[in-house]
PDB file of N, CA and C in Angstrom:
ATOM      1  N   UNK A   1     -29.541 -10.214 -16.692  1.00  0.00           N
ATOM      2  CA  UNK A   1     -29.003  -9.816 -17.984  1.00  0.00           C
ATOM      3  C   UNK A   1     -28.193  -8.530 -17.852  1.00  0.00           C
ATOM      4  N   UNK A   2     -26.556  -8.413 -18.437  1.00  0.00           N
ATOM      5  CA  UNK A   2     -26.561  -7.253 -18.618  1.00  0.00           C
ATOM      6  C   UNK A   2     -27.459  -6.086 -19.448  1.00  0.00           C
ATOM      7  N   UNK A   3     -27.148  -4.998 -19.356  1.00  0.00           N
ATOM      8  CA  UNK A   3     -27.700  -3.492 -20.119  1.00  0.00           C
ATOM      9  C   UNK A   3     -26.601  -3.142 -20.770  1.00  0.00           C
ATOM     10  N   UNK A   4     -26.676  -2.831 -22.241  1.00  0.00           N
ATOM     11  CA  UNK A   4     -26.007  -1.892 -22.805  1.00  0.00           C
ATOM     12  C   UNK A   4     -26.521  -0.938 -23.795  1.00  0.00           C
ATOM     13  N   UNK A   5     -26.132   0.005 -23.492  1.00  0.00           N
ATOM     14  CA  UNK A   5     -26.233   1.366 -24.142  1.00  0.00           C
ATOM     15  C   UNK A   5     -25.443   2.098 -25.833  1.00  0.00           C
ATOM     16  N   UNK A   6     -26.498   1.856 -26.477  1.00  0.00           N
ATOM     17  CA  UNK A   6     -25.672   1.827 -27.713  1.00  0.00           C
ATOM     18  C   UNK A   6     -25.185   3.499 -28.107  1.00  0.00           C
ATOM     19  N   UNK A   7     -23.575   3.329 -28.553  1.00  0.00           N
ATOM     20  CA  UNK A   7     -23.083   4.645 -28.694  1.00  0.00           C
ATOM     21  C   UNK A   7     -23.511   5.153 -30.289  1.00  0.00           C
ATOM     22  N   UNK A   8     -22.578   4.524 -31.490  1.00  0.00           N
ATOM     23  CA  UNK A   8     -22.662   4.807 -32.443  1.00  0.00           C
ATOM     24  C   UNK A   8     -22.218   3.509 -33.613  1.00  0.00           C
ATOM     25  N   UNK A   9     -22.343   3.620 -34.857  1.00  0.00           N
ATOM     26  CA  UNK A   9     -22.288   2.910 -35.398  1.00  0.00           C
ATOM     27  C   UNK A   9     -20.651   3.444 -35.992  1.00  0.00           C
ATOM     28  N   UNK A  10     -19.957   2.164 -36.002  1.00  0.00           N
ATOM     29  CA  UNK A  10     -18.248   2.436 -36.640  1.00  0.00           C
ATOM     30  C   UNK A  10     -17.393   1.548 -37.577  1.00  0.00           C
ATOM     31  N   UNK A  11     -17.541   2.156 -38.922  1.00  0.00           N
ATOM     32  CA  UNK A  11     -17.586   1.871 -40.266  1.00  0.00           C
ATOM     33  C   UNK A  11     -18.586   1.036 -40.629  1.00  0.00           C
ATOM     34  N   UNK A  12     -18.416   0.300 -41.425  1.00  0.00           N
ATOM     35  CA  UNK A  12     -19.386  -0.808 -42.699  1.00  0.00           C
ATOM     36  C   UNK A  12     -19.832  -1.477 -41.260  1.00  0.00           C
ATOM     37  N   UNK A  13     -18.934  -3.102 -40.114  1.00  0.00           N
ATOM     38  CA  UNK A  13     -19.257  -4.083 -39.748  1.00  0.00           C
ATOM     39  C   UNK A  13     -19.731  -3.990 -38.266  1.00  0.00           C
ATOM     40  N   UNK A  14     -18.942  -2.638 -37.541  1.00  0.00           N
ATOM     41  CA  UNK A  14     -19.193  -2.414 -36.239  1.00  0.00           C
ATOM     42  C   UNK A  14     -20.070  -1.608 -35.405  1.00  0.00           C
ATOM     43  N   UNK A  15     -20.537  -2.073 -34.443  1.00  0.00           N
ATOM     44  CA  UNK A  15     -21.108  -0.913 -33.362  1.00  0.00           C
ATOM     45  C   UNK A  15     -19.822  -0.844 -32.286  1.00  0.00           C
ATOM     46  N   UNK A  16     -20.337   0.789 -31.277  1.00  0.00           N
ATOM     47  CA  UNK A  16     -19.571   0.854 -30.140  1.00  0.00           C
ATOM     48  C   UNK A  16     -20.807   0.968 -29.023  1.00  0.00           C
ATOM     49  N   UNK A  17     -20.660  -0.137 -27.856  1.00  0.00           N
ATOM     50  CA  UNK A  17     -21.562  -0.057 -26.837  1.00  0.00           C
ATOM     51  C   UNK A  17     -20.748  -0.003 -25.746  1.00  0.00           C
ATOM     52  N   UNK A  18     -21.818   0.436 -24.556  1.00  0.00           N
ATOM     53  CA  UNK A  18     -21.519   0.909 -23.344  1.00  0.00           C
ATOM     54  C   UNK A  18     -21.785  -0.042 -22.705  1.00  0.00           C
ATOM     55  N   UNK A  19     -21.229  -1.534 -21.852  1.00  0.00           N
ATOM     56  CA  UNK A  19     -21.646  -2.329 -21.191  1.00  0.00           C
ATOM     57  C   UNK A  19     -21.448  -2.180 -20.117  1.00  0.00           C
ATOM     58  N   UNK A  20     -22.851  -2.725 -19.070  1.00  0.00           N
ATOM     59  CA  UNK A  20     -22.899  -2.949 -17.839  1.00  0.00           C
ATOM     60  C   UNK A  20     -23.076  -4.153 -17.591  1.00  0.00           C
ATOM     61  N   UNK A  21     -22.621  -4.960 -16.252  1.00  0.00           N
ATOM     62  CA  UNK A  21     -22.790  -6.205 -15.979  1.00  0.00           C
ATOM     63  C   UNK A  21     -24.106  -5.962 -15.521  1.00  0.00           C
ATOM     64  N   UNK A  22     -24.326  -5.313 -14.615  1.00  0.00           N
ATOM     65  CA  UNK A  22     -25.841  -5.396 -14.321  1.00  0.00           C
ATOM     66  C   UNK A  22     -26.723  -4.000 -13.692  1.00  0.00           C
ATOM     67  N   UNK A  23     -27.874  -3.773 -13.209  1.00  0.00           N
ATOM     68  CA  UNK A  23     -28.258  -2.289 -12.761  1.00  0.00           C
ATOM     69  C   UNK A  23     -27.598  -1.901 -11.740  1.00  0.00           C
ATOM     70  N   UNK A  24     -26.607  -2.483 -10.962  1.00  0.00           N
ATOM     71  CA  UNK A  24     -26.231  -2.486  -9.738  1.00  0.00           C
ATOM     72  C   UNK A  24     -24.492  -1.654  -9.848  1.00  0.00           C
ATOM     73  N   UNK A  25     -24.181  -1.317 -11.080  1.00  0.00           N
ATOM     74  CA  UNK A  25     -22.729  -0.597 -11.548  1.00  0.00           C
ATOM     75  C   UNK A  25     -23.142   0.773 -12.079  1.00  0.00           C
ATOM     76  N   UNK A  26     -22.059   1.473 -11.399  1.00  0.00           N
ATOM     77  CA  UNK A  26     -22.295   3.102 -12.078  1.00  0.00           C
ATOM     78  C   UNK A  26     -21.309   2.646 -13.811  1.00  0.00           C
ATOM     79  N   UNK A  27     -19.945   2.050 -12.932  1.00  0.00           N
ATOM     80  CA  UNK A  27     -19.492   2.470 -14.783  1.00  0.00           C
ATOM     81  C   UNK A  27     -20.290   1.259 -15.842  1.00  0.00           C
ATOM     82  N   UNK A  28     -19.641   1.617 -16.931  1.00  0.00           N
ATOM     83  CA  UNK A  28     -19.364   0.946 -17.962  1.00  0.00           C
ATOM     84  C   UNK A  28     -18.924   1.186 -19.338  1.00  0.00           C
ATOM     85  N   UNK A  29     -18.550  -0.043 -19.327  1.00  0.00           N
ATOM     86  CA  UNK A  29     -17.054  -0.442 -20.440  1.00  0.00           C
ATOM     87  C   UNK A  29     -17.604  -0.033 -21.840  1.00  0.00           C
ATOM     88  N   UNK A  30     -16.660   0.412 -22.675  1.00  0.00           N
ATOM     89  CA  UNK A  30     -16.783   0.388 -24.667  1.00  0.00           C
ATOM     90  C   UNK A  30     -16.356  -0.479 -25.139  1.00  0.00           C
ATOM     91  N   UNK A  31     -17.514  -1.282 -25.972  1.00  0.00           N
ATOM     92  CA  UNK A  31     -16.720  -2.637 -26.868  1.00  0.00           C
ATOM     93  C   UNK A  31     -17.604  -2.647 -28.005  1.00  0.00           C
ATOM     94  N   UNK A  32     -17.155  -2.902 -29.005  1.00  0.00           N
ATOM     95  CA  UNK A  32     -17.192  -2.916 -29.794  1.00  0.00           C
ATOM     96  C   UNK A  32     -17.712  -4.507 -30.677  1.00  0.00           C
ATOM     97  N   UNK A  33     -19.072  -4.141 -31.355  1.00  0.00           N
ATOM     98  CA  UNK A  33     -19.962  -5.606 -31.589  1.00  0.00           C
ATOM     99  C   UNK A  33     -19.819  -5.561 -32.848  1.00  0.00           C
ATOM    100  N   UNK A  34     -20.582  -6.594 -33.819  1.00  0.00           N
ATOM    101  CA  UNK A  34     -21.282  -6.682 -34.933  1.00  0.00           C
ATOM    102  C   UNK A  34     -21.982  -5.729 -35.510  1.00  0.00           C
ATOM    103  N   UNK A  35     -22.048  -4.665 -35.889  1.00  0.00           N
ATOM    104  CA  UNK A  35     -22.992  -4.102 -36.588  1.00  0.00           C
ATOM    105  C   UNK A  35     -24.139  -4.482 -36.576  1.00  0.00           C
ATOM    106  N   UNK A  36     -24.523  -6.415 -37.147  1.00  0.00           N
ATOM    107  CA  UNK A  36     -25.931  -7.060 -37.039  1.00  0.00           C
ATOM    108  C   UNK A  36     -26.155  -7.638 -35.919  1.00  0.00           C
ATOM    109  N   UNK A  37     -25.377  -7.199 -35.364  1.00  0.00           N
ATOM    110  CA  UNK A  37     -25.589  -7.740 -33.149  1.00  0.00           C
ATOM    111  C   UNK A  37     -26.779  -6.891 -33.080  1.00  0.00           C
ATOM    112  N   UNK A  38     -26.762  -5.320 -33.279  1.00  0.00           N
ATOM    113  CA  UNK A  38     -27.646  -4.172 -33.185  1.00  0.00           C
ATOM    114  C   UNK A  38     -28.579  -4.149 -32.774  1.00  0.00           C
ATOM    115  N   UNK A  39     -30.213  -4.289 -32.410  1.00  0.00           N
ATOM    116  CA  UNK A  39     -31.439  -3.940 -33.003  1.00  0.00           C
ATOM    117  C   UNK A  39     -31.504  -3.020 -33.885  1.00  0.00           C
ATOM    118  N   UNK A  40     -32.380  -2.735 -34.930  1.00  0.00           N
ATOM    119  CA  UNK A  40     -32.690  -2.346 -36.547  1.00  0.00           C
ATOM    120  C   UNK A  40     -33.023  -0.970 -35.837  1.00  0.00           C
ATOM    121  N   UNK A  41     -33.956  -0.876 -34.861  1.00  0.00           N
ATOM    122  CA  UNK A  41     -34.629   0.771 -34.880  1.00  0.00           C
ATOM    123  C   UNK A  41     -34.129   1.117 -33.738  1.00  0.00           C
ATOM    124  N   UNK A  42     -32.722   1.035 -33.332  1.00  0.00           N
ATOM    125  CA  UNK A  42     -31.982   1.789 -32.375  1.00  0.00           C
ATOM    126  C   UNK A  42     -31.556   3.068 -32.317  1.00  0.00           C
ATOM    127  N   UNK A  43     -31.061   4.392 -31.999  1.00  0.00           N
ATOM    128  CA  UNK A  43     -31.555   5.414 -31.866  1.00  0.00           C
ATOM    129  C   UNK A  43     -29.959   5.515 -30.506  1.00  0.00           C
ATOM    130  N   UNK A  44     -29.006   6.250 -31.179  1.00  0.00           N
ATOM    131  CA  UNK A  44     -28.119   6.848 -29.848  1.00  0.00           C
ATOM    132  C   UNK A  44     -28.593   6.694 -28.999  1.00  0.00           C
ATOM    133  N   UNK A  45     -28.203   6.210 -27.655  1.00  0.00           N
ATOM    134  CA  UNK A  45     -28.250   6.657 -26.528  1.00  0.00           C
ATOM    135  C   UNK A  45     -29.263   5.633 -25.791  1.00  0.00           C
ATOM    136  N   UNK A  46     -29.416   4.950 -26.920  1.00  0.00           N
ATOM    137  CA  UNK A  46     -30.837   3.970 -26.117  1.00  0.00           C
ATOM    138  C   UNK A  46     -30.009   2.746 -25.427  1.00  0.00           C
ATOM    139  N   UNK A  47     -30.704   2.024 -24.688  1.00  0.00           N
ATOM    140  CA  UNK A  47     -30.440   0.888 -24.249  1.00  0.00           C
ATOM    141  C   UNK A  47     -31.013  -0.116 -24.251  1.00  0.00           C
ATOM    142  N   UNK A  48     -30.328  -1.656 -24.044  1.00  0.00           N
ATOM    143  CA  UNK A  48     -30.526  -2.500 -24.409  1.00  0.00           C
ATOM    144  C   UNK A  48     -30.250  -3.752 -23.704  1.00  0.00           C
ATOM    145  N   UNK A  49     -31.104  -4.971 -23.595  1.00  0.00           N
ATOM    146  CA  UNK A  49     -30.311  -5.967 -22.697  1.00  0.00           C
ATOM    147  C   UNK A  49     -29.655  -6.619 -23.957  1.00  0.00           C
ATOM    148  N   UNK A  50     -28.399  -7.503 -23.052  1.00  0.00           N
ATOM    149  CA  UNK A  50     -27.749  -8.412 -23.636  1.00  0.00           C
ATOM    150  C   UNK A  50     -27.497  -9.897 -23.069  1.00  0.00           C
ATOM    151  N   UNK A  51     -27.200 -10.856 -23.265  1.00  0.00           N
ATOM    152  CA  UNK A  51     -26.774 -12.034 -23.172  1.00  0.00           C
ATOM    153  C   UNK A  51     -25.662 -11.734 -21.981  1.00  0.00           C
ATOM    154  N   UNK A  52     -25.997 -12.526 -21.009  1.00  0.00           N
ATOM    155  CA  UNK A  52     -25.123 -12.895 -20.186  1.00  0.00           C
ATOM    156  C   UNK A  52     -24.259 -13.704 -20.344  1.00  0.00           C
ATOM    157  N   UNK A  53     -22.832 -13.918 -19.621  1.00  0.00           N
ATOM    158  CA  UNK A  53     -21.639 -15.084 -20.308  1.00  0.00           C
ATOM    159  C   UNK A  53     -20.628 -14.340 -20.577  1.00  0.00           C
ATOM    160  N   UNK A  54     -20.528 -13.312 -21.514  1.00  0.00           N
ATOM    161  CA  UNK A  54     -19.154 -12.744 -22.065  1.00  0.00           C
ATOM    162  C   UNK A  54     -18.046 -11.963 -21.424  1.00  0.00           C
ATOM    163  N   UNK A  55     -17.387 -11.820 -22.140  1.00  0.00           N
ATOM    164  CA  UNK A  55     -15.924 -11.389 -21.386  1.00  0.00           C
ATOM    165  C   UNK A  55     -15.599 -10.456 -22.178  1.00  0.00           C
ATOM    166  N   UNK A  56     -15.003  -9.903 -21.359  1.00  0.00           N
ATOM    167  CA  UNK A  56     -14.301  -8.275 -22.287  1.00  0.00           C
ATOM    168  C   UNK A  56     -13.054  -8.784 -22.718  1.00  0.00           C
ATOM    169  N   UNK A  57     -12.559  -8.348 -23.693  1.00  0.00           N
ATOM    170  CA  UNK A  57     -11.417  -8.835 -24.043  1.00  0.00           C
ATOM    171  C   UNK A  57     -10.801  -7.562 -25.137  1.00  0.00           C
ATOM    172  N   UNK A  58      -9.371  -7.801 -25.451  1.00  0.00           N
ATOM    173  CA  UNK A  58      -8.667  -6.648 -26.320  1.00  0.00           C
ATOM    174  C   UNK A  58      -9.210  -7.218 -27.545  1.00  0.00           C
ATOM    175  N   UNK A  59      -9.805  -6.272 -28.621  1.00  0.00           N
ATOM    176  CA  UNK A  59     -10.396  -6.302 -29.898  1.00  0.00           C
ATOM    177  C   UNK A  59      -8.785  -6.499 -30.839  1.00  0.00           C
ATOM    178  N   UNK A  60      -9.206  -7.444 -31.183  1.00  0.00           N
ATOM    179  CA  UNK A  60      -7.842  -8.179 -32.605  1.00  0.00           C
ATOM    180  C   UNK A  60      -8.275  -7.841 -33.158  1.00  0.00           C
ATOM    181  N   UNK A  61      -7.338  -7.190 -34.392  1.00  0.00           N
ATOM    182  CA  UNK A  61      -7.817  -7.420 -36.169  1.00  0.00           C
ATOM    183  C   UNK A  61      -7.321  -8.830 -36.414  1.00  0.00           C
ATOM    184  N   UNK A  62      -8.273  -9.078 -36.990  1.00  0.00           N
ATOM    185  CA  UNK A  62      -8.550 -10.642 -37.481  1.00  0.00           C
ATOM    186  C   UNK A  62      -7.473 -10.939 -38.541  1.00  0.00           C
ATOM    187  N   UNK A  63      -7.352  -9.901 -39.676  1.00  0.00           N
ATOM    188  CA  UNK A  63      -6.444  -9.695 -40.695  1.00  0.00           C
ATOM    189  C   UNK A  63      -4.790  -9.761 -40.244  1.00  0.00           C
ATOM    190  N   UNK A  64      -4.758  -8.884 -39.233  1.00  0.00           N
ATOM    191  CA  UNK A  64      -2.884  -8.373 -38.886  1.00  0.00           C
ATOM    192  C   UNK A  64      -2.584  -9.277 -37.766  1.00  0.00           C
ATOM    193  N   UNK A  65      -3.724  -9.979 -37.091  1.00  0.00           N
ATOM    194  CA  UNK A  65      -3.348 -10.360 -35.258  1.00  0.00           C
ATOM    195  C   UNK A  65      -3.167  -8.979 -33.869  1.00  0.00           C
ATOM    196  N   UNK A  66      -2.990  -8.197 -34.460  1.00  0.00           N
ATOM    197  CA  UNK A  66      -2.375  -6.979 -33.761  1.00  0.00           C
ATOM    198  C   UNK A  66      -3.857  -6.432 -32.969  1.00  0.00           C
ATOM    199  N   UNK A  67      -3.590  -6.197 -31.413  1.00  0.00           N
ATOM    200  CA  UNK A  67      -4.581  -5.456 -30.972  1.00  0.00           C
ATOM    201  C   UNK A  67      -5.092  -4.033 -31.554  1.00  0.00           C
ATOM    202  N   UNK A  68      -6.373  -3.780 -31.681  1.00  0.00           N
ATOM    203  CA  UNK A  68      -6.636  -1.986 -32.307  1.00  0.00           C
ATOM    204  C   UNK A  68      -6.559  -1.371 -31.232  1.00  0.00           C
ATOM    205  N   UNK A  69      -6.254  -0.105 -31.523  1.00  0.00           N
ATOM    206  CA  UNK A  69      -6.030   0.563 -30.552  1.00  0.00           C
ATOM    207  C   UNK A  69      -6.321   1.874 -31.296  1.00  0.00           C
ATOM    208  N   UNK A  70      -6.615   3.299 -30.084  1.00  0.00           N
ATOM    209  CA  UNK A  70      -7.279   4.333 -30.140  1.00  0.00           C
ATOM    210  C   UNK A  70      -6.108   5.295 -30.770  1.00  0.00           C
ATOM    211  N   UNK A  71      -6.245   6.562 -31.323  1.00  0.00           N
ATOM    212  CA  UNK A  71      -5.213   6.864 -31.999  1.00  0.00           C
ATOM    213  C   UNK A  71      -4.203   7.563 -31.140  1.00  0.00           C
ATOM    214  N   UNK A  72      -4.615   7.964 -29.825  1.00  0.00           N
ATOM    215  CA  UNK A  72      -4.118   7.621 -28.576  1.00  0.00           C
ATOM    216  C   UNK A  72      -3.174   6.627 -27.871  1.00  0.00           C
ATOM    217  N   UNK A  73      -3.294   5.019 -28.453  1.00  0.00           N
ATOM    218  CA  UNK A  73      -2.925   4.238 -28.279  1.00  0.00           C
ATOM    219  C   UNK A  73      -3.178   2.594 -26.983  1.00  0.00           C
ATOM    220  N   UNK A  74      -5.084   3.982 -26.461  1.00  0.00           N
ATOM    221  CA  UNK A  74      -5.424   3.002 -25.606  1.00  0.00           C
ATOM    222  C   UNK A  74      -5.785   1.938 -26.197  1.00  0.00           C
ATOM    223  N   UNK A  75      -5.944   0.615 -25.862  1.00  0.00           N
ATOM    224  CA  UNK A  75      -6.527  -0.948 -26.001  1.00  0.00           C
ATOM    225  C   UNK A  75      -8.133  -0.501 -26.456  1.00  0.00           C
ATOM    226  N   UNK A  76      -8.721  -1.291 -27.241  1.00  0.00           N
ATOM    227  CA  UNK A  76     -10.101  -1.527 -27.869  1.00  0.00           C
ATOM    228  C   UNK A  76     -10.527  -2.492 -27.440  1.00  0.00           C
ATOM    229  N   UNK A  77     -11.800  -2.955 -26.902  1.00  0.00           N
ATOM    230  CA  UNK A  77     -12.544  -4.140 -26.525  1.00  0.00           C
ATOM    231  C   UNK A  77     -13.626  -4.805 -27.695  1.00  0.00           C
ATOM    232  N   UNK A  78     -14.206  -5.561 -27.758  1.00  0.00           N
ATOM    233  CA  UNK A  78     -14.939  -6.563 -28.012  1.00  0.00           C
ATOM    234  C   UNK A  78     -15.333  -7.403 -26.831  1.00  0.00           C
ATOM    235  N   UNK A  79     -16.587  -7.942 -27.046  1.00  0.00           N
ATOM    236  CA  UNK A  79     -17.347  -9.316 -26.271  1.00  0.00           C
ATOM    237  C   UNK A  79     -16.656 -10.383 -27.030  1.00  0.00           C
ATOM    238  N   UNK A  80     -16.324 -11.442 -25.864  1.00  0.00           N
ATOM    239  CA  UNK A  80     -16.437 -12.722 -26.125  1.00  0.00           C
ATOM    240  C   UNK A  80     -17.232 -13.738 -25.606  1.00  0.00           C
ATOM    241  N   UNK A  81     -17.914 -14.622 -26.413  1.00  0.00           N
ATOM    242  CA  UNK A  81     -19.085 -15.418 -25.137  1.00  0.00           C
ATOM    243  C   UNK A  81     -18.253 -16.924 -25.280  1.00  0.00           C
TER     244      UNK A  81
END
């Protein structure tokens, strides 16, 4: 299973997590979930397993088509399974 490390919660629908493929990687990636993906009594900084399968991918607004991006202008991720 991957591990991810939950950052913060971002607006009303989203979280931002820290994914690892597995214990065996120093980095890992920011993508951005469900809000109700979560566990309920999560706590910064904690971690978490996840579902194996998914793919990182550039986070669409669903509304415009247009990738989000940082106000910077880097690319935003999301899971896809």
């Amino acid at each position: 299973m991957a591990t991810a490390k939950f950052h913060s919660l971002r607006g009303n629908n989203s979280a931002l997590i820290l994914v690892k493929a597995n214990a065996f990687v120093f980095a890992a990636t920011a993508v951005y979930v469900p809000k109700a993906a979560i566990p309920t009594d999560i706590k910064e900084g904690d971690s978490f397993e996840i579902p194996d399968g998914f793919k990182i991918v550039p986070f669409v607004d669903f509304e415009t088509g247009e990738v989000r991006t940082t106000k910077e202008g880097a690319e935003l991720h999301m899971l896809q399974y």
